[in-house]
N, C-alpha and C. Protein backbone atom coordinates (compact mmCIF):
# COMPACT_ATOMS: atom_id res chain seq x y z
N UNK A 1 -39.49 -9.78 -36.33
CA UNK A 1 -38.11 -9.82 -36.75
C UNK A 1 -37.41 -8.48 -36.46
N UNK A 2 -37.96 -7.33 -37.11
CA UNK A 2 -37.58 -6.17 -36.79
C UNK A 2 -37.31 -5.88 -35.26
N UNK A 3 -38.19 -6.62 -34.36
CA UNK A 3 -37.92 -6.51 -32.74
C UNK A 3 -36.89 -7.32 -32.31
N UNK A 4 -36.54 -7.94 -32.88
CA UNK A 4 -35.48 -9.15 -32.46
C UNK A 4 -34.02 -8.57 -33.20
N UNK A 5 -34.25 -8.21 -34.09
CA UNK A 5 -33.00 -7.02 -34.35
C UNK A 5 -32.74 -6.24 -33.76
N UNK A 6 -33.50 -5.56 -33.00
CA UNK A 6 -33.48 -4.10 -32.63
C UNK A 6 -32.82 -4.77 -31.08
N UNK A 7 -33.33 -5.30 -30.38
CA UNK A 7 -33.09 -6.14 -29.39
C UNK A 7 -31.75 -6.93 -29.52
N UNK A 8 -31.09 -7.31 -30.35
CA UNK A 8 -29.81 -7.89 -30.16
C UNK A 8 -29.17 -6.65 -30.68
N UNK A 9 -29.19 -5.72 -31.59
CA UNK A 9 -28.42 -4.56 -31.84
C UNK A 9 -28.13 -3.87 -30.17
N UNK A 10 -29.13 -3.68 -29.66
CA UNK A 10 -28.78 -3.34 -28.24
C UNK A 10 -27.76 -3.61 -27.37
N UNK A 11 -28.30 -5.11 -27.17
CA UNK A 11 -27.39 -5.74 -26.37
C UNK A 11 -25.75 -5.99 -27.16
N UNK A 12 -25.64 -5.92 -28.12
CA UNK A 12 -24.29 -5.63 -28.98
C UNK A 12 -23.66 -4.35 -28.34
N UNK A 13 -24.40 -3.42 -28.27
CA UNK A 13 -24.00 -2.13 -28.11
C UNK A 13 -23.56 -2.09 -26.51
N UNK A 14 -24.56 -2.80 -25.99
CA UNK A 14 -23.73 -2.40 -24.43
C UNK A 14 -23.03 -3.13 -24.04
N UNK A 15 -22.85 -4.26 -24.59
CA UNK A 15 -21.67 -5.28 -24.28
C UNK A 15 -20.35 -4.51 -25.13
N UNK A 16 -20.02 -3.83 -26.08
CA UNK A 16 -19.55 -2.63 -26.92
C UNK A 16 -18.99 -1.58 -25.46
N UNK A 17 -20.05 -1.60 -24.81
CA UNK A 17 -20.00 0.10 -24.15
C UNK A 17 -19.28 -0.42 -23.08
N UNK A 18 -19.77 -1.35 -22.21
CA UNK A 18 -18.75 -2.18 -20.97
C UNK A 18 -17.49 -2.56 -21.27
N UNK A 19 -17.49 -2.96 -22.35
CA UNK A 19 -15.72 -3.50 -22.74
C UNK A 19 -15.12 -2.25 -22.90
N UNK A 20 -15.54 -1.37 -22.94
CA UNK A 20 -14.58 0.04 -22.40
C UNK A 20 -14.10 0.77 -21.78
N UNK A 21 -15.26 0.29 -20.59
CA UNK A 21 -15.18 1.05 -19.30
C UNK A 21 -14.08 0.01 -18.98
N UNK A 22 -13.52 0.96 -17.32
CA UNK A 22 -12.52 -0.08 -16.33
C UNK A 22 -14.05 -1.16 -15.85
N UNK A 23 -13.50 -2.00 -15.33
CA UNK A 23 -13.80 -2.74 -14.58
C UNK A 23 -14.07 -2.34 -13.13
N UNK A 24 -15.24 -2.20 -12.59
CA UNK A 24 -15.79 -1.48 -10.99
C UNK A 24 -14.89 -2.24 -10.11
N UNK A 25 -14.53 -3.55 -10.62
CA UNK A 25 -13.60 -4.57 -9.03
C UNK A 25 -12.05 -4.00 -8.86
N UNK A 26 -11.36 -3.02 -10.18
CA UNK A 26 -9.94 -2.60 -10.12
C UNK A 26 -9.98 -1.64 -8.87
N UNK A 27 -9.32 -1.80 -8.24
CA UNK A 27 -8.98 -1.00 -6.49
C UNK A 27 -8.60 0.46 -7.25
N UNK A 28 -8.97 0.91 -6.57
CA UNK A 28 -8.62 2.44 -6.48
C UNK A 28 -7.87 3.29 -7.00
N UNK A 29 -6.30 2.48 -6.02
CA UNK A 29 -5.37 2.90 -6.48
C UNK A 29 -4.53 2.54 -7.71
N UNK A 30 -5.54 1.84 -8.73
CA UNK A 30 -5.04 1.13 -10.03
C UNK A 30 -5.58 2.52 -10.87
N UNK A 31 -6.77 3.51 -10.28
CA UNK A 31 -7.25 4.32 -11.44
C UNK A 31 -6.78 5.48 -10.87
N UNK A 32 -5.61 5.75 -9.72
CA UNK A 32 -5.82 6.99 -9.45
C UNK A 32 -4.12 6.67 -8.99
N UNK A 33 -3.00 6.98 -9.66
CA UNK A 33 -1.39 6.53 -9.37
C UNK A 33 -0.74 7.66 -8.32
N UNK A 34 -1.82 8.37 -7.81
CA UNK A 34 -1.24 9.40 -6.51
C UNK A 34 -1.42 8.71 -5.07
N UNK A 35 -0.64 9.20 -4.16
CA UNK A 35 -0.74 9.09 -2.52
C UNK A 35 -2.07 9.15 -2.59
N UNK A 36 -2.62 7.96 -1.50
CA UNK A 36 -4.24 8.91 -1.42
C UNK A 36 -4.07 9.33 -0.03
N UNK A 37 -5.05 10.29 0.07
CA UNK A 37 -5.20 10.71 1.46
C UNK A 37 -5.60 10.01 2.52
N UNK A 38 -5.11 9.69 3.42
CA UNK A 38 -5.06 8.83 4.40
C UNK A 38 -4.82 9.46 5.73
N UNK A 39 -5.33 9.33 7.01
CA UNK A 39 -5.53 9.23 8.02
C UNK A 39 -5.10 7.97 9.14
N UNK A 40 -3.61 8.17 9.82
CA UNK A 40 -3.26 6.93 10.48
C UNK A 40 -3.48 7.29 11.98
N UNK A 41 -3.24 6.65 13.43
CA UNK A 41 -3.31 7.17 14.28
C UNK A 41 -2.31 6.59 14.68
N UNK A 42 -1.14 7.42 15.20
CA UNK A 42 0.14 6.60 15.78
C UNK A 42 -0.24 6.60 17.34
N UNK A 43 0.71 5.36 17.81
CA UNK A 43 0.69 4.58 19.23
C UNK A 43 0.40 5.73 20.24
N UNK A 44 0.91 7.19 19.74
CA UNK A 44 1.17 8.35 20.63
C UNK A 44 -0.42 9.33 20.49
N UNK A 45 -1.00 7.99 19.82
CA UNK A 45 -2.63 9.15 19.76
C UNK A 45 -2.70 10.64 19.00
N UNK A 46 -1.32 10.72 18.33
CA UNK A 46 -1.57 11.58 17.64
C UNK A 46 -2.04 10.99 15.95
N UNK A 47 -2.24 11.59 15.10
CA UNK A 47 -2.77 11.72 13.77
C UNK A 47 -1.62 11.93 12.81
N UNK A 48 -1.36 10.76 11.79
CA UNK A 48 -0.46 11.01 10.81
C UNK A 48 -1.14 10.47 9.54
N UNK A 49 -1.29 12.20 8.46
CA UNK A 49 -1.79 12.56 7.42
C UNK A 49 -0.58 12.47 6.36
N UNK A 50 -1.08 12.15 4.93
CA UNK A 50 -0.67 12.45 4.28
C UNK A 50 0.23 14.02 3.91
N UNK A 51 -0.62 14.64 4.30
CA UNK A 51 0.09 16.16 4.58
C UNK A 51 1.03 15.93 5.53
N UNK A 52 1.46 15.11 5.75
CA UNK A 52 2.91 14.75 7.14
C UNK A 52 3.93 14.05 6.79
N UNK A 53 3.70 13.73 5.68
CA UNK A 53 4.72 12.84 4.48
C UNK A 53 5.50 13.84 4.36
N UNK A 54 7.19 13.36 4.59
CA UNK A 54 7.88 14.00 4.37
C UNK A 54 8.46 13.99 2.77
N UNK A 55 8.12 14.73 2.08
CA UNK A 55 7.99 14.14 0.51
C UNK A 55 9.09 14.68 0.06
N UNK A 56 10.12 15.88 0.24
CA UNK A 56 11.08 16.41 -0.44
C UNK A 56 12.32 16.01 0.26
N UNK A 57 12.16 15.36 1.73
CA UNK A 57 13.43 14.68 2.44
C UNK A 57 13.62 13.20 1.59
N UNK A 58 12.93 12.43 1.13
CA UNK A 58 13.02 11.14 0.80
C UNK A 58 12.65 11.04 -0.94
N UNK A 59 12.89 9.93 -1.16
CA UNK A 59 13.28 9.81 -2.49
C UNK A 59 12.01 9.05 -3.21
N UNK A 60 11.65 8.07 -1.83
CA UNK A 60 10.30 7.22 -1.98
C UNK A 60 9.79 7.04 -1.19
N UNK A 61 7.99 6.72 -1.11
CA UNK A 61 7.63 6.51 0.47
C UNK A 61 6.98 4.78 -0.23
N UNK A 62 6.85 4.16 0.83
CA UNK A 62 6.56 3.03 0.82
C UNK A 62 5.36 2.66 2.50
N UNK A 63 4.31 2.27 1.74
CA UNK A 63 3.42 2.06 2.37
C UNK A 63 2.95 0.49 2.84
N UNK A 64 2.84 0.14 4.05
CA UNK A 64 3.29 -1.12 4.01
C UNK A 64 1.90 -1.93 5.27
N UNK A 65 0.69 -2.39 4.03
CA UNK A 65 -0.66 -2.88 4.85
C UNK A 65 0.09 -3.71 5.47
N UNK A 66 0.45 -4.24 6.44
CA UNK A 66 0.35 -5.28 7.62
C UNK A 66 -0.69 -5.77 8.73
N UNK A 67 -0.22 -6.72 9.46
CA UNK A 67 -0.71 -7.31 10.44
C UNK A 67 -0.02 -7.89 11.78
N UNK A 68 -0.23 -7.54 12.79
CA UNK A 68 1.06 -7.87 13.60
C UNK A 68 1.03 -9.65 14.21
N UNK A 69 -0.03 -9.93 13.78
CA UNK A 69 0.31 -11.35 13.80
C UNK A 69 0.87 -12.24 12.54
N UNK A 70 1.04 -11.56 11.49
CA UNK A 70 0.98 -12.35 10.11
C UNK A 70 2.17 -12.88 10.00
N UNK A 71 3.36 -14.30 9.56
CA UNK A 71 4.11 -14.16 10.06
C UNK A 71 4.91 -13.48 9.18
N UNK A 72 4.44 -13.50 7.47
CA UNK A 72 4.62 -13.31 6.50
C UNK A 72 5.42 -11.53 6.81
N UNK A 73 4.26 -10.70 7.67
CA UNK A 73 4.69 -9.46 8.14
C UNK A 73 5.67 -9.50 8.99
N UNK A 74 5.95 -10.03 9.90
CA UNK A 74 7.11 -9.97 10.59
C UNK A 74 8.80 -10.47 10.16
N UNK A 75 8.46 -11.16 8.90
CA UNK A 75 9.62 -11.58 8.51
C UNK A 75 10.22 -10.06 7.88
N UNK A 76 8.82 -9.52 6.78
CA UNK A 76 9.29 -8.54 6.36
C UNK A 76 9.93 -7.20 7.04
N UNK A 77 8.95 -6.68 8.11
CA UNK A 77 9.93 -5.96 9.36
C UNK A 77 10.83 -6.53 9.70
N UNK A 78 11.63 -7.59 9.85
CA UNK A 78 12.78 -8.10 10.82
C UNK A 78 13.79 -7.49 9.11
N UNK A 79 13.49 -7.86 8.05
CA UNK A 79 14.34 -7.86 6.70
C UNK A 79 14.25 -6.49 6.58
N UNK A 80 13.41 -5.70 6.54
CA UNK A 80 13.40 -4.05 6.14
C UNK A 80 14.25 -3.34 7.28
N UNK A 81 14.38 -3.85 8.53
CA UNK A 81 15.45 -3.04 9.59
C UNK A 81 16.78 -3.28 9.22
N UNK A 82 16.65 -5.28 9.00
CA UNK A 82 18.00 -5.54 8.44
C UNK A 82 18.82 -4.45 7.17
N UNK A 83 17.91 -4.43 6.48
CA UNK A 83 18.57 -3.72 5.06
C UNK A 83 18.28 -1.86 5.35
N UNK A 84 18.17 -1.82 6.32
CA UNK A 84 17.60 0.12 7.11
C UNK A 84 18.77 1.04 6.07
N UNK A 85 19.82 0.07 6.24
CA UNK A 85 21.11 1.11 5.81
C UNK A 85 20.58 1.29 4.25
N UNK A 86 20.61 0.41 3.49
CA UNK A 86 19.98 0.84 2.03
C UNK A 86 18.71 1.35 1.83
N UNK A 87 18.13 1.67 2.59
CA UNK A 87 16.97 1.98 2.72
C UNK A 87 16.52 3.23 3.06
N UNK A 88 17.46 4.29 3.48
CA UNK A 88 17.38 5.27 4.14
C UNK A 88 16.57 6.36 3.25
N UNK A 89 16.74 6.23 2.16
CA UNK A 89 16.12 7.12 0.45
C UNK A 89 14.64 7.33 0.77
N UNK A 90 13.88 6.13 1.70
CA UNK A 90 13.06 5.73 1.83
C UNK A 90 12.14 6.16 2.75
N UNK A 91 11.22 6.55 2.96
CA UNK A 91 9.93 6.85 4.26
C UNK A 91 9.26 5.35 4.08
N UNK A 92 8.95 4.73 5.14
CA UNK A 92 7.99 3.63 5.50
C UNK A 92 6.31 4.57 6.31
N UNK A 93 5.53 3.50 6.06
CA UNK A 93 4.41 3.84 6.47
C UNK A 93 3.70 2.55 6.64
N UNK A 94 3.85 1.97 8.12
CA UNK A 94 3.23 0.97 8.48
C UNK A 94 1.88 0.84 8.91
N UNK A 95 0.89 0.03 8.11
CA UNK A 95 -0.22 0.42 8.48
C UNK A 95 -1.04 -0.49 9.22
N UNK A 96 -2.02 -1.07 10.13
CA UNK A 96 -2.66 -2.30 10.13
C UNK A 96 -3.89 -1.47 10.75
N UNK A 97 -5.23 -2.62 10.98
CA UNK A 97 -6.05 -2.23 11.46
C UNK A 97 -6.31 -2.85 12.94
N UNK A 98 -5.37 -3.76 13.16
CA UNK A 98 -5.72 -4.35 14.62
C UNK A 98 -5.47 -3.18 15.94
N UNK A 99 -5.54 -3.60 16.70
CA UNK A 99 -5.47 -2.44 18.05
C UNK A 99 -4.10 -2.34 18.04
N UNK A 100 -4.27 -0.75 18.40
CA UNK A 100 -3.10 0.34 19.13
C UNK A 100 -2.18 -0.78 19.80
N UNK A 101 -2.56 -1.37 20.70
CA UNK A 101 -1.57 -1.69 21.52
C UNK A 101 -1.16 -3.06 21.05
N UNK A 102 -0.70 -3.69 19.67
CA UNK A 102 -0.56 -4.77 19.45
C UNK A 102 -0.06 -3.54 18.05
N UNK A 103 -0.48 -2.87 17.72
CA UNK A 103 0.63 -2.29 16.64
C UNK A 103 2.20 -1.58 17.33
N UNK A 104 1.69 -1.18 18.73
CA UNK A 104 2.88 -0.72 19.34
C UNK A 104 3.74 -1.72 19.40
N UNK A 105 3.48 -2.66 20.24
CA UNK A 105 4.22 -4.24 20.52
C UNK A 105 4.89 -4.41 19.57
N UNK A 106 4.36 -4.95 17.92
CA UNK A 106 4.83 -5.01 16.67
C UNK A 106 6.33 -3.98 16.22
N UNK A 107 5.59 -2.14 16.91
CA UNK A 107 6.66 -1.69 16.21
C UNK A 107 7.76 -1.89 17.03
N UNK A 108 7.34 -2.20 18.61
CA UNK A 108 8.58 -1.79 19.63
C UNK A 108 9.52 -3.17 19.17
N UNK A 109 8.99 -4.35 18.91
CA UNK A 109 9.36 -5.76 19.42
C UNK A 109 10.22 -5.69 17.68
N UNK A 110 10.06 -5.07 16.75
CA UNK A 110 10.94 -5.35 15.58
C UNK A 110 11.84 -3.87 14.94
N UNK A 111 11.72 -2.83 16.38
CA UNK A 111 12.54 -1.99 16.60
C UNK A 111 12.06 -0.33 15.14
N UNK A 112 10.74 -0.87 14.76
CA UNK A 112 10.58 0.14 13.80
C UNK A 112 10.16 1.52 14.25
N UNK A 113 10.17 1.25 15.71
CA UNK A 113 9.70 2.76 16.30
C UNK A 113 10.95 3.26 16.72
N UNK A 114 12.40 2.82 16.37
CA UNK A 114 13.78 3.18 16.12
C UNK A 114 14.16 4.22 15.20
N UNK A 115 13.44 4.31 13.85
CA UNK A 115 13.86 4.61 12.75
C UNK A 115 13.20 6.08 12.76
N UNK A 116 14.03 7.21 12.33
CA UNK A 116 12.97 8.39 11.78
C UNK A 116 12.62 8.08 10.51
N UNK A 117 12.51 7.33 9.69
CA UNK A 117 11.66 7.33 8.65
C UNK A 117 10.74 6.61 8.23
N UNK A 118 10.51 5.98 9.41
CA UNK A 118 9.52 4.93 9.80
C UNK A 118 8.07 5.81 10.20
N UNK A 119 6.62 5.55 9.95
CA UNK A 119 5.82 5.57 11.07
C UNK A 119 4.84 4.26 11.10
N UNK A 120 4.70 4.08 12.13
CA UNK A 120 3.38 2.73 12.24
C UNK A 120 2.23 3.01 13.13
N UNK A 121 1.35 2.40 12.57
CA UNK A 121 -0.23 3.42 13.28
C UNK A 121 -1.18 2.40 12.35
N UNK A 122 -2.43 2.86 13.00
CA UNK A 122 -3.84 2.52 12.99
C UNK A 122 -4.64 2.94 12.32
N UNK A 123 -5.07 2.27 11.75
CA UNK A 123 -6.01 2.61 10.46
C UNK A 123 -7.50 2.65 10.60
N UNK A 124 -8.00 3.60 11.44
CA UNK A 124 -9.54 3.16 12.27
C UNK A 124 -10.69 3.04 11.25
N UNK A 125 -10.65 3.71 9.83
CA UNK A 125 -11.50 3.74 9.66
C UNK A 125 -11.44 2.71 7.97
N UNK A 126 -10.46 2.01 8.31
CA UNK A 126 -10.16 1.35 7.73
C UNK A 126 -10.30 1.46 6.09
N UNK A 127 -9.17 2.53 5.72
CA UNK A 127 -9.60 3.33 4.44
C UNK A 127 -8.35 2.74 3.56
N UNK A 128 -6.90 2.77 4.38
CA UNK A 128 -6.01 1.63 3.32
C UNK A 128 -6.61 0.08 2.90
N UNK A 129 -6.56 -0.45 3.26
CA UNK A 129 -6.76 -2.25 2.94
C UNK A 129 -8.38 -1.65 1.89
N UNK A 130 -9.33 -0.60 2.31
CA UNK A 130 -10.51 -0.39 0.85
C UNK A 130 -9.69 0.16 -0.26
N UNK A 131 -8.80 1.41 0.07
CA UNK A 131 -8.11 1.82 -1.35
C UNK A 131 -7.78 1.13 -2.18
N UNK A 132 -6.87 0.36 -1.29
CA UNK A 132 -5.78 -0.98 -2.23
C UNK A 132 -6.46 -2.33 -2.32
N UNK A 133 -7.79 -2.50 -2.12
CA UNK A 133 -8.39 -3.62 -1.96
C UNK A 133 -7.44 -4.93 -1.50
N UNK A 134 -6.74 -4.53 -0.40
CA UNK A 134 -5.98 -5.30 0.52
C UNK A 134 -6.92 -7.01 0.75
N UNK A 135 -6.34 -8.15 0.04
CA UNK A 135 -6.92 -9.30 0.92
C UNK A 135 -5.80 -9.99 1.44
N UNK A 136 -5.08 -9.95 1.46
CA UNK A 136 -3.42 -10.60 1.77
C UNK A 136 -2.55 -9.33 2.69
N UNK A 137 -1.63 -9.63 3.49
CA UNK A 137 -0.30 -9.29 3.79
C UNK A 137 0.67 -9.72 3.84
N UNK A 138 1.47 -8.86 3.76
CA UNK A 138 1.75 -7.28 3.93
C UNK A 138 1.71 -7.28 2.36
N UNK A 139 0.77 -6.10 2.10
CA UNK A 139 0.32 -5.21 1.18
C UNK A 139 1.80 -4.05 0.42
N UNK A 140 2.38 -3.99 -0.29
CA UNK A 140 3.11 -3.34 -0.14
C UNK A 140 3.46 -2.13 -1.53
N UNK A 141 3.17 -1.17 -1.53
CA UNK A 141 2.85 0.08 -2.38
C UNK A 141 4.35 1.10 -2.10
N UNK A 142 4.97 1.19 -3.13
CA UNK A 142 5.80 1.84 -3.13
C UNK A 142 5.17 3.50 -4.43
N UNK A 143 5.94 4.57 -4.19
CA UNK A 143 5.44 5.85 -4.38
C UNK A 143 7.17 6.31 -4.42
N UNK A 144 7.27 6.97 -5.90
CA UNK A 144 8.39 8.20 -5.99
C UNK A 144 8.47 9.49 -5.13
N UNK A 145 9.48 10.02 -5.80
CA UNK A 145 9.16 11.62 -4.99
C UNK A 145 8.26 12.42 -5.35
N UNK A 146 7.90 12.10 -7.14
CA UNK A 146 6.10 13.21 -6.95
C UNK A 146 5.08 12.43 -6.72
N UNK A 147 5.13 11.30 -5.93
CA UNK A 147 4.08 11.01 -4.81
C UNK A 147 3.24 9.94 -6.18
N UNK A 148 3.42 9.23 -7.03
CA UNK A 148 3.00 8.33 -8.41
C UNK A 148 3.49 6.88 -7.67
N UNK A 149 2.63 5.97 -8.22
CA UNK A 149 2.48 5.12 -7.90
C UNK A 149 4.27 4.80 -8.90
N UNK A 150 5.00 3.65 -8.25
CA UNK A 150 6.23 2.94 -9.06
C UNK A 150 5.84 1.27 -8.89
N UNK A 151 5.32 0.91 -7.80
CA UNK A 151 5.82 -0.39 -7.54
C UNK A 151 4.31 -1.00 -6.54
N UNK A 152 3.29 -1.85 -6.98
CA UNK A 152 2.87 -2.32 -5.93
C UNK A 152 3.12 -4.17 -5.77
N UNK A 153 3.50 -4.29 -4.21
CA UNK A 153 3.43 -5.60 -4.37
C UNK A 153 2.73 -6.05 -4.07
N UNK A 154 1.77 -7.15 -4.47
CA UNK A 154 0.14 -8.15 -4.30
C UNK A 154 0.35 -9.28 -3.50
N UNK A 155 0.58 -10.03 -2.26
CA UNK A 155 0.35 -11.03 -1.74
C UNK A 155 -0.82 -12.02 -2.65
N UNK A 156 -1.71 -11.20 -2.87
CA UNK A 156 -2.64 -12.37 -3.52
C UNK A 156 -2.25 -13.22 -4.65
N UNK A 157 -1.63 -12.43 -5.87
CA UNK A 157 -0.50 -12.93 -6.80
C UNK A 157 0.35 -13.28 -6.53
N UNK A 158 0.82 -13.74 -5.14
CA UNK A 158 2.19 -14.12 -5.13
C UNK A 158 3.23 -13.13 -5.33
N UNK A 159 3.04 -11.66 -5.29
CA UNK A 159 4.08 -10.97 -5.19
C UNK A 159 4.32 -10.00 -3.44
N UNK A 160 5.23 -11.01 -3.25
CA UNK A 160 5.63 -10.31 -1.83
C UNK A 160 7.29 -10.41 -1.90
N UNK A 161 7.78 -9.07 -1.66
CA UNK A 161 9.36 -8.90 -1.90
C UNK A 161 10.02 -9.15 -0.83
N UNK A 162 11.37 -9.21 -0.90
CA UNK A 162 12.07 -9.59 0.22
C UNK A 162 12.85 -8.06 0.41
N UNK A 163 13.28 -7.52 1.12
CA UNK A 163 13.51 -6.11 1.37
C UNK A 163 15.07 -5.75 0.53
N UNK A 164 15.59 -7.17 -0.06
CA UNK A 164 16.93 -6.59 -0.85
C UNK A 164 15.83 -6.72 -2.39
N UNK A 165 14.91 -6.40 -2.44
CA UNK A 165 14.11 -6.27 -3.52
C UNK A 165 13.64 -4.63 -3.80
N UNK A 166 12.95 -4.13 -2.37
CA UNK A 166 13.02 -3.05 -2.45
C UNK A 166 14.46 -2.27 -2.61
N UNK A 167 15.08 -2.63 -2.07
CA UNK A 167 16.40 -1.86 -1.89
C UNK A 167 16.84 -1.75 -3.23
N UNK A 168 16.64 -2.54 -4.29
CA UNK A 168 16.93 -2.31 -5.93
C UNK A 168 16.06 -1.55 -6.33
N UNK A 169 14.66 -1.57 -6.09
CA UNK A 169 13.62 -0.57 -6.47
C UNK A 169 14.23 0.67 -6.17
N UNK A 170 14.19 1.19 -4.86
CA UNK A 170 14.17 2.70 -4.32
C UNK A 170 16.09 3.03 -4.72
N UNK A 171 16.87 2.35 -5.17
CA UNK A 171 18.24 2.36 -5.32
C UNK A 171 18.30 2.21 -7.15
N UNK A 172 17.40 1.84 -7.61
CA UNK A 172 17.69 1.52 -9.25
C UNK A 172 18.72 0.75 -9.33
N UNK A 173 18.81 -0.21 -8.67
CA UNK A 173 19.73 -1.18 -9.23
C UNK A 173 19.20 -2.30 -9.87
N UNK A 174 19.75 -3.22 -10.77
CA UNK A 174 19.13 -3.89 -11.70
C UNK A 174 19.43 -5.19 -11.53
């Protein structure tokens, strides 16, 4: 008896001790509300770091997992150029993991390699879609000016915005 006590007192206790901890499946960026450091490679083979965020020109950066076949993604680029003018507060950061030359296509063909506050690039080592535990696109993570998480949107939940959505986010309109 005494062993059979001692033995469910246990298991009380660590079922106790787990209901406290986070949960190991919450993504990353649920326990950590900063930019993470990231590594993109734009069409031009150069390297765009977090340290390249223009953080004191813009108001918000918005990070945006895509796919250049998804169509879900292309609606949203065709709507985020549309609304560019309200949007300007804003840095974009387009990310996908498919090849260079099908992210170029993407940015040339929906004009986002137009914008200076745009960048779109390659994710080789495929470290966004693990941060944000990306299973859906477009992934979409919005960030203030001290670089804190404000806004993520989840495809998997059913939250994917339409770009006069952001434009109330990064604008505070209600």
């Amino acid at each position: 008896m005494k062993y059979l006590s001692s033995l469910f007192l246990l298991v009380l206790i660590s079922l106790m001790v787990n209901a406290q901890s986070k949960p190991e499946n919450d993504a990353p960026y649920k326990k950590d509300p900063k930019i993470p450091a990231f590594n993109i490679l734009l069409p031009d083979s150069t390297w765009f770091k977090k340290e390249d965020l223009p953080m004191g020109k813009y108001d918000y950066t918005i990070i945006i997992y895509f796919s250049p076949d998804c169509g879900h993604c292309q609606h949203e680029a065709t709507d985020i150029v549309k609304h560019m003018d309200s949007l300007k507060n804003a840095f974009f950061v387009f990310v996908a993991y498919k090849s260079l030359e099908e992210i170029k296509g993407f940015a040339s063909y929906y004009t986002l390699d137009k914008f200076p506050n745009i960048r779109v690039g390659r994710d080789p080592m495929y470290f966004v879609p693990s941060f944000f535990r990306v299973t859906r696109t477009p992934f979409i993570v919005v960030y203030n000016k001290k670089g804190l998480i404000e806004k993520a949107f989840d495809p998997e939940t059913g939250d994917v915005p339409e770009a006069e959505d952001l434009v109330k986010l990064v604008n505070k309109i209600n």
